[in-house]
Protein backbone atom coordinates (compact mmCIF):
# COMPACT_ATOMS: atom_id res chain seq x y z
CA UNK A 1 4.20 10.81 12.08
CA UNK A 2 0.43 10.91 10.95
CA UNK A 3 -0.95 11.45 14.60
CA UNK A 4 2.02 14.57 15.58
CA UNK A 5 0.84 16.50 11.94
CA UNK A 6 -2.61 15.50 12.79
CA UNK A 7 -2.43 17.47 16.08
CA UNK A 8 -0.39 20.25 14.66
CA UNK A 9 -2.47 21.03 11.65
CA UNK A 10 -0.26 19.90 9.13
CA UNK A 11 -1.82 16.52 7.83
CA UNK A 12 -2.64 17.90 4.33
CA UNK A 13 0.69 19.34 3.77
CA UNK A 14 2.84 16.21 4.23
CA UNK A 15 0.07 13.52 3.03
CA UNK A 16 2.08 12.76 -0.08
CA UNK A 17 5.07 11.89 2.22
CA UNK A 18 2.84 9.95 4.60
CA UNK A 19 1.40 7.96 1.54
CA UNK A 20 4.82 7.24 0.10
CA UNK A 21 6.21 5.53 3.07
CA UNK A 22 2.44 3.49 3.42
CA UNK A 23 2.68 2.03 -0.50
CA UNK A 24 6.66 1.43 0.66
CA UNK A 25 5.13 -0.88 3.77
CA UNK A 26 2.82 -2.49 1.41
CA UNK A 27 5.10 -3.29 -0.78
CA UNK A 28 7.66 -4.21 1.90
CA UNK A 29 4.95 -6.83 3.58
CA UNK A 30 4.31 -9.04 0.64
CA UNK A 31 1.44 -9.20 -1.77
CA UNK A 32 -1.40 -9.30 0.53
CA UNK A 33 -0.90 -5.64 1.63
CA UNK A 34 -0.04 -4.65 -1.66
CA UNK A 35 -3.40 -5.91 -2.75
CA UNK A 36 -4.75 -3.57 -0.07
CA UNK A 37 -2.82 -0.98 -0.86
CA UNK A 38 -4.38 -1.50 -4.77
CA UNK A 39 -7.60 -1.65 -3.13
CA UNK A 40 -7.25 1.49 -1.35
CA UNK A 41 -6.32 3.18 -4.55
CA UNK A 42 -9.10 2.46 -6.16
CA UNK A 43 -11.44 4.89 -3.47
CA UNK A 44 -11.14 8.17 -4.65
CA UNK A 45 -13.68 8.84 -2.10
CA UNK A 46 -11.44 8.34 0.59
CA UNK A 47 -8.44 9.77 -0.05
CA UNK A 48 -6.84 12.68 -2.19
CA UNK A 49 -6.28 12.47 -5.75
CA UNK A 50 -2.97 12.88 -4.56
CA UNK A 51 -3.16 10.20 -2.42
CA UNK A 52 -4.58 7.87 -4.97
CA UNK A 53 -1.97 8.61 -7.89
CA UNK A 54 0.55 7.17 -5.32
CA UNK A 55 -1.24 4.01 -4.37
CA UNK A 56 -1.83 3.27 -7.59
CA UNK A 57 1.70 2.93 -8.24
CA UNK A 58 0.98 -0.74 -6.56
CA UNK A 59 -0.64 -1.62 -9.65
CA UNK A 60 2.55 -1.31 -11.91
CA UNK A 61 5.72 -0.79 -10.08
CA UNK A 62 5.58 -4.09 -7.85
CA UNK A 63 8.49 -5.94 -7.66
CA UNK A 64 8.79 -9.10 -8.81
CA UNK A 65 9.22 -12.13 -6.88
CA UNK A 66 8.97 -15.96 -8.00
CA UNK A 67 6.53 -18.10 -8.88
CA UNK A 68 8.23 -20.70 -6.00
CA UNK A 69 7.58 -17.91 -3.25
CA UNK A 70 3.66 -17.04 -4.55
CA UNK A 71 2.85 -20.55 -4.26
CA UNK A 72 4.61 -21.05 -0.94
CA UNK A 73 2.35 -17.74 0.42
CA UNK A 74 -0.85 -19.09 -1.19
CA UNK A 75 -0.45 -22.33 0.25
CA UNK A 76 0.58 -20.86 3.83
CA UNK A 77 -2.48 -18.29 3.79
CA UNK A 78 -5.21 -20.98 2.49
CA UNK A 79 -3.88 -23.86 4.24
CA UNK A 80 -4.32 -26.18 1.64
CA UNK A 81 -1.22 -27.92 -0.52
């Protein structure tokens, strides 16, 4: 986990692993955390190059889903038909 490398020191050596399984969440919890997940890609200030190369891949390598389920989110999160 983040917190166990964190305490032993070894945060920088598994952060690509750590930021795989995060853009695999994103993707995993629908668009609104992907779109977070985009967003955090596009701080290089606050994470690694690294780091940022991997997020990014939520800008391309989305799955699709359909049109029927977008509209069904939208609708649900804004509360209007």
């Amino acid at each position: 986990s983040v917190a166990w490398d964190s305490a032993r020191g070894e945060l920088r050596r598994n952060e690509r692993s750590h930021v795989q399984t995060a853009r695999r969440v994103f993707t995993s919890l629908g668009p609104a955390f992907v779109k977070m997940g985009q967003g955090l890609a596009a701080r290089p200030d606050l994470f690694s190059p690294e780091s940022v190369e991997e997020l990014a891949r939520l800008f391309c390598a989305v799955p699709p889903f359909p049109t029927s389920e977008a509209m069904r989110v939208i609708t649900r999160e804004l509360g209007v038909p």
